[in-house]
N, C-alpha and C. Protein backbone atom coordinates (compact mmCIF):
# COMPACT_ATOMS: atom_id res chain seq x y z
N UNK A 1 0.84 -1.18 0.00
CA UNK A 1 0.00 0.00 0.00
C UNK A 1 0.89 1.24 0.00
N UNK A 2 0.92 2.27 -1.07
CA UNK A 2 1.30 3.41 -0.82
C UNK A 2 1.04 3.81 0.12
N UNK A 3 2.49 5.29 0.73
CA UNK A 3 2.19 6.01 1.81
C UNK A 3 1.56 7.20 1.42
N UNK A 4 1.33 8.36 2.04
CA UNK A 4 0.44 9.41 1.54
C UNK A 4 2.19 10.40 1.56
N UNK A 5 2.39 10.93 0.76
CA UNK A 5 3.40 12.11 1.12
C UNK A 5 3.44 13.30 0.88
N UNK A 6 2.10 13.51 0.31
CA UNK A 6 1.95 14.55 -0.33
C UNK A 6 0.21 15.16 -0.66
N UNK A 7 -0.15 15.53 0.21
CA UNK A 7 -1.94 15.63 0.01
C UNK A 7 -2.15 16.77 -1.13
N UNK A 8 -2.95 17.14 -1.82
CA UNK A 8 -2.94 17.99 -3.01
C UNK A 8 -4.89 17.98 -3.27
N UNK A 9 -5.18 19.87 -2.94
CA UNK A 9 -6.34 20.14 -3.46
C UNK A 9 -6.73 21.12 -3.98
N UNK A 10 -7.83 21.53 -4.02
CA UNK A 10 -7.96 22.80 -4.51
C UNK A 10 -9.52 23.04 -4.50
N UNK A 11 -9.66 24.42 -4.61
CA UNK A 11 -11.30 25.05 -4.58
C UNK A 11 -11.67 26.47 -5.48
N UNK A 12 -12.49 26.52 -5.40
CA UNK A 12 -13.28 27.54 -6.40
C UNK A 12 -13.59 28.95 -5.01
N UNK A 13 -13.78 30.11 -5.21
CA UNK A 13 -13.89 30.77 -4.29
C UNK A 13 -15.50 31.17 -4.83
N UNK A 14 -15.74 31.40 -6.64
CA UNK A 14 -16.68 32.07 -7.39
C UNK A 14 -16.59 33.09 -7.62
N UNK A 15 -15.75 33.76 -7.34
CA UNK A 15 -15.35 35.36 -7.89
C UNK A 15 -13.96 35.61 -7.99
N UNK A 16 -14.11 36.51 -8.60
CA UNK A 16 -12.86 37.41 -8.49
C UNK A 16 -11.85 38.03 -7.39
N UNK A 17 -10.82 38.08 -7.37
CA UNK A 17 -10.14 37.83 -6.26
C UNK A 17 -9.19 39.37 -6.72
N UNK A 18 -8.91 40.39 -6.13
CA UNK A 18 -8.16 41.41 -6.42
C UNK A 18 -6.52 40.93 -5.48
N UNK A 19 -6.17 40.50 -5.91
CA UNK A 19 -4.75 39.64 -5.30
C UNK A 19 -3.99 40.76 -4.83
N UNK A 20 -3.64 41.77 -5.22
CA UNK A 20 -2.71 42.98 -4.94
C UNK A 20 -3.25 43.50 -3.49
N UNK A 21 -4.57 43.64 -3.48
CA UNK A 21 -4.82 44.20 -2.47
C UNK A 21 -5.00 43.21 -1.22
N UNK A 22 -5.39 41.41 -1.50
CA UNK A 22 -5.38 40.45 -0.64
C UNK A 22 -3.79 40.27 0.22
N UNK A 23 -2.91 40.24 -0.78
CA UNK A 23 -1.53 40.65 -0.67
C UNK A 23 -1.65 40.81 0.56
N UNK A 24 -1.93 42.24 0.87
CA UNK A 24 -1.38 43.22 1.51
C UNK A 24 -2.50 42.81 3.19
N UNK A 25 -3.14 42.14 2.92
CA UNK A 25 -3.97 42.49 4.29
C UNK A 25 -4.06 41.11 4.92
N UNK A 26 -3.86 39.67 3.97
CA UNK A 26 -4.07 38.90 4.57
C UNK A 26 -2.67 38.47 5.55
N UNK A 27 -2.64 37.69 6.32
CA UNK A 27 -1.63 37.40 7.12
C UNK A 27 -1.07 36.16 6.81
N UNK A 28 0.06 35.54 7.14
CA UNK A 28 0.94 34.63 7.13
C UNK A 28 2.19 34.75 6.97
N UNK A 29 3.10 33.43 7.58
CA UNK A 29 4.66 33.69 7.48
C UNK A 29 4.83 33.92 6.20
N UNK A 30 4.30 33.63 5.21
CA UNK A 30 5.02 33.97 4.10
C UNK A 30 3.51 33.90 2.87
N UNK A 31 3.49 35.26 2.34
CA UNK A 31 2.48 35.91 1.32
C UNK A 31 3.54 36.76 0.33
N UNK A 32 3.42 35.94 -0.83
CA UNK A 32 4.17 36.71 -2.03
C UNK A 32 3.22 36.93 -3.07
N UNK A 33 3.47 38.07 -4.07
CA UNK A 33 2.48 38.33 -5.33
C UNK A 33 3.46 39.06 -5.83
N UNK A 34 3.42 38.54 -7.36
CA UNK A 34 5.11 39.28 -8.35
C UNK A 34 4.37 38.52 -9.58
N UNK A 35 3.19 39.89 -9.78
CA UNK A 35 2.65 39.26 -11.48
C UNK A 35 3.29 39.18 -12.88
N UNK A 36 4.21 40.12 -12.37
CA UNK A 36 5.07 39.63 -13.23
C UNK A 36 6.00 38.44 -13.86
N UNK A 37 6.05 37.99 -12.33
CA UNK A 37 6.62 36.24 -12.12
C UNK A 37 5.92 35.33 -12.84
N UNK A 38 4.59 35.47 -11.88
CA UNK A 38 3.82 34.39 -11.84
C UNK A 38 2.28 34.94 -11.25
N UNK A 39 1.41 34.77 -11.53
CA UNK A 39 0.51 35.21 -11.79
C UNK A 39 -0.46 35.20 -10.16
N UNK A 40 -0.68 34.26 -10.01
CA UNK A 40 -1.11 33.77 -8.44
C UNK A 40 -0.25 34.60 -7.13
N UNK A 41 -1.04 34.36 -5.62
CA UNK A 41 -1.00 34.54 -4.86
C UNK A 41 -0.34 33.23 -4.03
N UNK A 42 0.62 33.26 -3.32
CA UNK A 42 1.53 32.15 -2.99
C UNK A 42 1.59 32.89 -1.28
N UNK A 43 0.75 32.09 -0.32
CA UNK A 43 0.42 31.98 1.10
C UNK A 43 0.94 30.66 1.60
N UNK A 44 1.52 30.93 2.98
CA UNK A 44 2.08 29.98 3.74
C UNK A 44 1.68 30.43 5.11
N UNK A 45 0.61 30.09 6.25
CA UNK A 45 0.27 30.22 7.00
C UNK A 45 1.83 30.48 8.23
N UNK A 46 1.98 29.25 7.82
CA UNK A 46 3.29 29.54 9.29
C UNK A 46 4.75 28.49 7.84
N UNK A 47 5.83 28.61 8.51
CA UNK A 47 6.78 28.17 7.45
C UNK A 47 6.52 27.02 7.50
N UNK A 48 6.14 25.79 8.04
CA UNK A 48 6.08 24.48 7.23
C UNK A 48 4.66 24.15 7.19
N UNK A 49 3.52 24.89 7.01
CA UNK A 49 2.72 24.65 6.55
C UNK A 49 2.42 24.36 5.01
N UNK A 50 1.06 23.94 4.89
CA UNK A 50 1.45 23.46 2.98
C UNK A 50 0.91 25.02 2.61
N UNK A 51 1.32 25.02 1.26
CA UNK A 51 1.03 26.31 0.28
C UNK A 51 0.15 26.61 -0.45
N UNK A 52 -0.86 27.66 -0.61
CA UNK A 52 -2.10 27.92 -0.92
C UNK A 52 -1.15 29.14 -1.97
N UNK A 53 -1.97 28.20 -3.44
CA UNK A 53 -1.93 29.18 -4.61
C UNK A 53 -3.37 29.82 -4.97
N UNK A 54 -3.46 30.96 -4.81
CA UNK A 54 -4.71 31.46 -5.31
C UNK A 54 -4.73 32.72 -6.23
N UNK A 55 -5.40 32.17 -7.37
CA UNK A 55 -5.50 32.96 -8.74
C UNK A 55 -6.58 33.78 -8.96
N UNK A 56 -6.33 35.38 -9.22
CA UNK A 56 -7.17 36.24 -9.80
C UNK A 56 -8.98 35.68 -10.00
N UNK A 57 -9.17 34.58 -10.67
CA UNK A 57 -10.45 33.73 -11.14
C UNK A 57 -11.44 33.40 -9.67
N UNK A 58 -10.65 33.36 -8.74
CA UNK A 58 -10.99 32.72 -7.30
C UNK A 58 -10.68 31.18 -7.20
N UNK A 59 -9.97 30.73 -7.97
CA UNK A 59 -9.48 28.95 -8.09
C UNK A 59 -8.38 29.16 -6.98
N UNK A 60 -8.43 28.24 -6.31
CA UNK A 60 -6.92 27.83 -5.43
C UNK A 60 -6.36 26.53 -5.15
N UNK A 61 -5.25 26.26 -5.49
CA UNK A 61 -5.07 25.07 -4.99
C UNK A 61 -3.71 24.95 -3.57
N UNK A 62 -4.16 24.16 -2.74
CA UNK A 62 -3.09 23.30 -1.70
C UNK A 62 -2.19 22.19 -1.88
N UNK A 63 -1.19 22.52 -1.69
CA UNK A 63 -0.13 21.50 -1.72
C UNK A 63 0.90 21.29 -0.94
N UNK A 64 1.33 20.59 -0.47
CA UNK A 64 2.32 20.26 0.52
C UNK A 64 1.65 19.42 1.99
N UNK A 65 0.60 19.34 1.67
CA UNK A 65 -0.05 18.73 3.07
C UNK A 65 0.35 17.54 3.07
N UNK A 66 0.47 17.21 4.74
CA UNK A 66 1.16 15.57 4.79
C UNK A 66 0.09 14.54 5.10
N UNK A 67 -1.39 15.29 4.94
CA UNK A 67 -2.48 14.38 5.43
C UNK A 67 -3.60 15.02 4.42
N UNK A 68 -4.30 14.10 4.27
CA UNK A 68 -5.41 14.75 4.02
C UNK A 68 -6.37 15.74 4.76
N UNK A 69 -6.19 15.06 6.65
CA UNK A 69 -6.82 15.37 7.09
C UNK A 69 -5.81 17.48 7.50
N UNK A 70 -4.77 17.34 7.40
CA UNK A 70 -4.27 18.82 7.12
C UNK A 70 -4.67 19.66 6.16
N UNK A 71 -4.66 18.98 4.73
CA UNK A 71 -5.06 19.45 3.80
C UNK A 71 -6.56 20.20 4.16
N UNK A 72 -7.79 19.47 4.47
CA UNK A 72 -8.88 19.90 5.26
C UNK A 72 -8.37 20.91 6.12
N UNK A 73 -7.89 21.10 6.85
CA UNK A 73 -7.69 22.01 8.49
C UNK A 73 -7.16 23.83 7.85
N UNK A 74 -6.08 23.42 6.62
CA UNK A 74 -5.41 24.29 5.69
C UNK A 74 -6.60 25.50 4.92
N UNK A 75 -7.42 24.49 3.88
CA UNK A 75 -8.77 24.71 3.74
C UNK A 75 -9.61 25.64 4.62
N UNK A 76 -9.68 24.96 5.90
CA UNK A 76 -11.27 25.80 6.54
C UNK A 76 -10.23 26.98 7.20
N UNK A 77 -8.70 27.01 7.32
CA UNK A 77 -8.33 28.24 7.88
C UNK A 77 -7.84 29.50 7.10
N UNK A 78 -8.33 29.02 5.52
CA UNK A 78 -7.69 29.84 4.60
C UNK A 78 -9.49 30.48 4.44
N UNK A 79 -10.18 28.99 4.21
CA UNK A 79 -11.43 30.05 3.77
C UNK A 79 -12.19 30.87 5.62
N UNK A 80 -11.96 30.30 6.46
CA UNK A 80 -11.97 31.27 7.45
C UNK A 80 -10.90 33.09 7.51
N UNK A 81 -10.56 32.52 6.69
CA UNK A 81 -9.55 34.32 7.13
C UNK A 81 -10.28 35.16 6.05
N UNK A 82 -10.46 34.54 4.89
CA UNK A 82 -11.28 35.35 3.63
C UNK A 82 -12.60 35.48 4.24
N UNK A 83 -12.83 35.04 5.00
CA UNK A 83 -14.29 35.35 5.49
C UNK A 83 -14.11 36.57 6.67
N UNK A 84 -13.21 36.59 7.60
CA UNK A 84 -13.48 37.39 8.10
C UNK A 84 -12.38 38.84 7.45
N UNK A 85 -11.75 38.24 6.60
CA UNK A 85 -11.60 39.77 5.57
C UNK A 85 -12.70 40.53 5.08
N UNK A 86 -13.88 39.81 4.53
CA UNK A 86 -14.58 39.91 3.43
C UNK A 86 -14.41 40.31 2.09
């Protein structure tokens, strides 16, 4: 039986996402945006947490989780902070 090493998801938000200005207000050890780079929003809650890419469209995906059940926890604390951003 494979081990899990790597959990991988992603979600729809339904709107539009102004990334420049999310940038700037949401929190975590590490929030980068360089559209020039790369187009997405690249969030890291604390440094070894997994990494939330989220694109202009409102699509995001998670990666780096070592569980699924992290992957979930990653999820409800990313869409909890956009919620109480609004």
């Amino acid at each position: 039986m494979p081990d899990i090493v790597n959990a991988v998801g992603g979600g729809d938000l339904r709107e539009e996402v102004d990334l420049d200005e999310l940038h700037h207000v949401i929190s975590g050890d590490e929030v980068r945006y360089d559209p020039e780079y790369w187009p997405g929003l690249y969030i890291r809650f604390t440094s070894d947490s997994p990494a939330i890419l989220l694109f202009r469209t409102g699509k995001y995906n998670i990666a780096g989780a070592d569980s699924v059940e992290e992957l979930l926890d990653v999820n409800e604390q990313f869409l909890s902070r956009l919620q109480k951003l609004d």
